[in-house]
N, C-alpha and C. Protein backbone atom coordinates (compact mmCIF):
# COMPACT_ATOMS: atom_id res chain seq x y z
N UNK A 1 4.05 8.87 -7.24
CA UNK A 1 4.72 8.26 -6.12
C UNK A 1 5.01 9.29 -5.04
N UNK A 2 5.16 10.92 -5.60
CA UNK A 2 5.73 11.73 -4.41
C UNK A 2 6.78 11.69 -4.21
N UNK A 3 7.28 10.70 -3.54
CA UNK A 3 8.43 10.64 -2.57
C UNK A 3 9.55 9.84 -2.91
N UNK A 4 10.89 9.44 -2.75
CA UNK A 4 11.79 8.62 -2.78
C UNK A 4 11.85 8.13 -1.11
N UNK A 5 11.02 8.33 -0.34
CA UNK A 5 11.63 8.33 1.43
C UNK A 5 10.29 7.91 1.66
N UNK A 6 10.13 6.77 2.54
CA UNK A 6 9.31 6.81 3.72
C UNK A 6 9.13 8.20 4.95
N UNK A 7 7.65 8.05 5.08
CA UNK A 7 7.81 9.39 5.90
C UNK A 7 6.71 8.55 7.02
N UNK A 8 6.72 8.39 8.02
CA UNK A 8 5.88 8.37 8.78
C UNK A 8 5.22 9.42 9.23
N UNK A 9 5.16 10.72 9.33
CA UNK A 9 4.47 11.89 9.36
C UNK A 9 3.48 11.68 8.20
N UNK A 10 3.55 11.68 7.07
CA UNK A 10 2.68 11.55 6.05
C UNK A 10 1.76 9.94 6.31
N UNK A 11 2.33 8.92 6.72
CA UNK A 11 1.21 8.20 7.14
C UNK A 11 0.37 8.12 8.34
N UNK A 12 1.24 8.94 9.05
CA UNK A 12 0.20 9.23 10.33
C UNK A 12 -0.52 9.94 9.99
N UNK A 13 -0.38 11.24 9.22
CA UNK A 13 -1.75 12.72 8.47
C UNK A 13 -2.25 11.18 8.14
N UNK A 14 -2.57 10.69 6.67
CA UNK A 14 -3.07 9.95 6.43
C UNK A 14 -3.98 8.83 6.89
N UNK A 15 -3.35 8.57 8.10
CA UNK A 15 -4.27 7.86 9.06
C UNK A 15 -5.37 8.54 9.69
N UNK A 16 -4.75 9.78 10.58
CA UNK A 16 -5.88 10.38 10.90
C UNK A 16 -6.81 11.40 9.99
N UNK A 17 -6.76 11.74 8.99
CA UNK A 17 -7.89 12.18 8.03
C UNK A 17 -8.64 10.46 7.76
N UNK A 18 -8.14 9.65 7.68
CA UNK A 18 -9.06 8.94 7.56
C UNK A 18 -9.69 8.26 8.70
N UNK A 19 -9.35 8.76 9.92
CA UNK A 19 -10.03 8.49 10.83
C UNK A 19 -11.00 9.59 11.26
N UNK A 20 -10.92 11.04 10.78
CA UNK A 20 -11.23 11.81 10.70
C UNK A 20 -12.85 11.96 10.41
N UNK A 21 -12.42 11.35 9.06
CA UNK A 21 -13.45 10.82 7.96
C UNK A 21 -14.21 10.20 8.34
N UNK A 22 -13.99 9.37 8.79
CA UNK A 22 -14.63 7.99 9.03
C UNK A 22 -14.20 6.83 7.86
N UNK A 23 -13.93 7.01 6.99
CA UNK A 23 -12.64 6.17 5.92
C UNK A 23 -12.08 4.84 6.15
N UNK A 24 -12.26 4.07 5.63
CA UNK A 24 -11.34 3.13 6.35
C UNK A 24 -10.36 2.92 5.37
N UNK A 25 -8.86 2.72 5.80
CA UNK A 25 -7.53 2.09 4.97
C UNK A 25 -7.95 1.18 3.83
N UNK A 26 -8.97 0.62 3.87
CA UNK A 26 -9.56 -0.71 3.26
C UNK A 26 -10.65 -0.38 2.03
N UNK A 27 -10.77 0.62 1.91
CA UNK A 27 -12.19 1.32 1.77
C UNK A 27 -12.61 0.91 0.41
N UNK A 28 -11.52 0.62 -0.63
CA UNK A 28 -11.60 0.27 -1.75
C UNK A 28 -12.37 -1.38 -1.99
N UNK A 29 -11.50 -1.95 -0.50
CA UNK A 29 -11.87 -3.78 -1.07
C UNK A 29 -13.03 -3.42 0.06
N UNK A 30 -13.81 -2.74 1.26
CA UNK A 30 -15.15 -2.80 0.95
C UNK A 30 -15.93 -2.42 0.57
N UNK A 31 -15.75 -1.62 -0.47
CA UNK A 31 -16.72 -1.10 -1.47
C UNK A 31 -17.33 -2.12 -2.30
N UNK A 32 -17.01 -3.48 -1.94
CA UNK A 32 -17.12 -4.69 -2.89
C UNK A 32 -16.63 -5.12 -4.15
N UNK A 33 -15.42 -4.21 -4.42
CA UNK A 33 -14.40 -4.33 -5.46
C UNK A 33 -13.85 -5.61 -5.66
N UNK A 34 -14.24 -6.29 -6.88
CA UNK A 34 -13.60 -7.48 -7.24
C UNK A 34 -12.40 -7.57 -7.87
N UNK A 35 -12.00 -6.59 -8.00
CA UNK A 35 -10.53 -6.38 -8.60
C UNK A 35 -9.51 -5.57 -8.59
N UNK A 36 -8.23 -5.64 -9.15
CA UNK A 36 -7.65 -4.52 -8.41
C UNK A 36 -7.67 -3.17 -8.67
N UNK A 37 -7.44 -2.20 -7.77
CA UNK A 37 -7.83 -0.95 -7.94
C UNK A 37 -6.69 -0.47 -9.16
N UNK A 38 -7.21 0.28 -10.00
CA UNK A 38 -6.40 0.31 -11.52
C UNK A 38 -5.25 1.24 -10.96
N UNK A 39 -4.78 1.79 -10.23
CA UNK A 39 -3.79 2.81 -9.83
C UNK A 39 -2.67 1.48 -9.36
N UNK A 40 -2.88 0.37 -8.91
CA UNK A 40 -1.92 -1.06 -8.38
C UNK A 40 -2.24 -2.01 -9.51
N UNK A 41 -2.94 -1.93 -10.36
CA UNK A 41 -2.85 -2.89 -11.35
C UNK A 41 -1.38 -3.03 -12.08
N UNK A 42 -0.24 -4.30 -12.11
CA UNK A 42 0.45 -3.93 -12.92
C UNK A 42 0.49 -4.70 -14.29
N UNK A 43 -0.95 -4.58 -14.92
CA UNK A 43 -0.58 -4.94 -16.18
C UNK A 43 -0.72 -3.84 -17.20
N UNK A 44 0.05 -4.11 -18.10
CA UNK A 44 0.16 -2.72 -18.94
C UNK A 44 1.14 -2.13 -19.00
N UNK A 45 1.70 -2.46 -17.86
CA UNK A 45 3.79 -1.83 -17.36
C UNK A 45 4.67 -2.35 -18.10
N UNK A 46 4.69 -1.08 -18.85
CA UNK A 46 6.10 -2.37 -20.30
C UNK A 46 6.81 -2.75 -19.10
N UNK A 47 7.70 -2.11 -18.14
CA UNK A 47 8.64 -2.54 -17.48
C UNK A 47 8.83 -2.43 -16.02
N UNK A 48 9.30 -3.37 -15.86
CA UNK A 48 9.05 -3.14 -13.82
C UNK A 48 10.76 -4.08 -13.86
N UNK A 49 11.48 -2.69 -12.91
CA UNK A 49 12.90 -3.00 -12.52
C UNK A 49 12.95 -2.39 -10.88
N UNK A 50 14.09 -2.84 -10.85
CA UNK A 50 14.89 -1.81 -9.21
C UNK A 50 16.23 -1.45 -9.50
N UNK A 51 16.23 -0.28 -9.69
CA UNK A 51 17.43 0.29 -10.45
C UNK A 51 18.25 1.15 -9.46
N UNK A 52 19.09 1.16 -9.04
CA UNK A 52 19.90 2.12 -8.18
C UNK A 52 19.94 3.42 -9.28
N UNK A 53 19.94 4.68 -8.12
CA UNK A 53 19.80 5.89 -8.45
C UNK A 53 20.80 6.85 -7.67
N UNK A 54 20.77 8.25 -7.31
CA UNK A 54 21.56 8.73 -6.87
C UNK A 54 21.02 9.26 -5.53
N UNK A 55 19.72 8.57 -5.55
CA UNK A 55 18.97 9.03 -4.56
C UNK A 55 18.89 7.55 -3.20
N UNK A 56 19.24 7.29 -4.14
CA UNK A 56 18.74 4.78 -4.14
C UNK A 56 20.36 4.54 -4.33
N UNK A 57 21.17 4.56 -3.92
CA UNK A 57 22.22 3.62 -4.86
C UNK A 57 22.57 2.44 -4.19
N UNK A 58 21.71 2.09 -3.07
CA UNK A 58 21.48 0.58 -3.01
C UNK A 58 19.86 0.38 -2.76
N UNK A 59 19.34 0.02 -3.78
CA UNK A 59 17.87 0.03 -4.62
C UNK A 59 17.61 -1.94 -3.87
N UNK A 60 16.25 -1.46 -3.81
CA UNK A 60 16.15 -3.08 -3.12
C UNK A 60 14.66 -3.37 -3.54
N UNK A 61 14.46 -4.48 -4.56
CA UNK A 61 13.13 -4.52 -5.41
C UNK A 61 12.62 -5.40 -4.51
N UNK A 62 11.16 -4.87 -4.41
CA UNK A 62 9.73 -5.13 -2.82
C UNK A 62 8.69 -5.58 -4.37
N UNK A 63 8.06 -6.84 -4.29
CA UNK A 63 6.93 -7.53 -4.48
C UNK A 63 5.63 -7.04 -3.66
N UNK A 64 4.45 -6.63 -4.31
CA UNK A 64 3.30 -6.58 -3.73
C UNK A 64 2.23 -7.33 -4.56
N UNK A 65 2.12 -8.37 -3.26
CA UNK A 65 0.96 -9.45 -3.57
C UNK A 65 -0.62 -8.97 -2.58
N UNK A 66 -1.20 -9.88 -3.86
CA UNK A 66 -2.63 -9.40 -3.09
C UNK A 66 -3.36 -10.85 -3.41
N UNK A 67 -3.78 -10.88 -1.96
CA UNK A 67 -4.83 -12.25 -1.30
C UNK A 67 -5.95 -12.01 -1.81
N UNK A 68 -6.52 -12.45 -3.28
CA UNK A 68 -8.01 -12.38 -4.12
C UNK A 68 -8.80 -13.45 -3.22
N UNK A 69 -8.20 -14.28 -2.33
CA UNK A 69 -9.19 -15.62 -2.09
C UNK A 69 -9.96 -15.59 -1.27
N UNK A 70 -9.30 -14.44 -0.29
CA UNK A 70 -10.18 -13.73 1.17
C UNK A 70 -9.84 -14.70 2.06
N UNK A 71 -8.92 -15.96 1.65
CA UNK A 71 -8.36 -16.63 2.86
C UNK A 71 -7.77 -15.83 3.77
N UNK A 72 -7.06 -14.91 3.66
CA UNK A 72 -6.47 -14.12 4.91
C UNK A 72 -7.34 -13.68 5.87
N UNK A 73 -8.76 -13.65 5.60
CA UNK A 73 -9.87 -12.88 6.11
C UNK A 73 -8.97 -11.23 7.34
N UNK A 74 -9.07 -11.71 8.60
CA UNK A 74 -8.69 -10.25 8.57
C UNK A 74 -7.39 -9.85 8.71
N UNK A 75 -6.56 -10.92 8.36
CA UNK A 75 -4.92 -10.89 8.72
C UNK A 75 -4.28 -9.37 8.25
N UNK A 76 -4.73 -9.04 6.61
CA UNK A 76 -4.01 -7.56 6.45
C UNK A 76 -4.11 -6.21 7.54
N UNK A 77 -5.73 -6.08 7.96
CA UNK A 77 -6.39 -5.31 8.81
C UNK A 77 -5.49 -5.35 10.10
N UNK A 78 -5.36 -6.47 10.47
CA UNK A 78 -4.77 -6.80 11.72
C UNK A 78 -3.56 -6.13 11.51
N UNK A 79 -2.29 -6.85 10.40
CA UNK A 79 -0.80 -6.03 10.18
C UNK A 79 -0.80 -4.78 10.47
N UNK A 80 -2.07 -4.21 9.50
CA UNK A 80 -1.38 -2.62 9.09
C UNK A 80 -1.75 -2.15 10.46
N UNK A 81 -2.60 -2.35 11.65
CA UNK A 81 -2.98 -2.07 12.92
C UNK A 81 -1.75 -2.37 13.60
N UNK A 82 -1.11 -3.15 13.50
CA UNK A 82 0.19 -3.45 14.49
C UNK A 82 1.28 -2.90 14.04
N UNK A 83 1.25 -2.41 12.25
CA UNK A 83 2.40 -1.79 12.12
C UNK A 83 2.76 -0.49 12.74
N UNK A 84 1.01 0.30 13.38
CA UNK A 84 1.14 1.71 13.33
C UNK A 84 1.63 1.91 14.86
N UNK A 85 2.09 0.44 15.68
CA UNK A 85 2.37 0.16 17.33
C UNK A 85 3.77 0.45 17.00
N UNK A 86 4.38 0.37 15.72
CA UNK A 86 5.87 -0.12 15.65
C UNK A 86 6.94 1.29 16.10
């Protein structure tokens, strides 16, 4: 995980090495990956909580869903492009 903190410095590096690259954010689901990439898979996780810490001591548990149907077509692409306006 790295971090306990959002860093926007680290997703901006991140952005631009992969713009760098030529890379795209996406690069995994177009590689033609039918499934999820095993590093976000959560099966196998005896346990998934949101636990306040001393780092967290108001801990706030975030759901990550993923659109298998491709109905979104380019809606994610679009977000993460408008998030980087924010």
């Amino acid at each position: 995980m790295g971090s306990g903190r959002w860093s926007t410095d680290v997703y901006d590096a991140a952005a631009r090495f992969r713009a760098a690259s030529g890379a795209s954010a996406f690069a995994y689901s177009d590689s033609g990956a039918a499934r999820t990439h095993p590093d976000l898979d959560p099966r196998g996780v005896p346990v998934r909580e949101s636990r306040d810490s001393a780092e967290h001591p108001r801990s706030v548990a975030i759901a990550v869903l993923f659109d298998v149907t491709g109905s979104m077509r380019a809606v994610p692409r679009v977000l993460q492009a408008s998030f980087r306006n924010c």
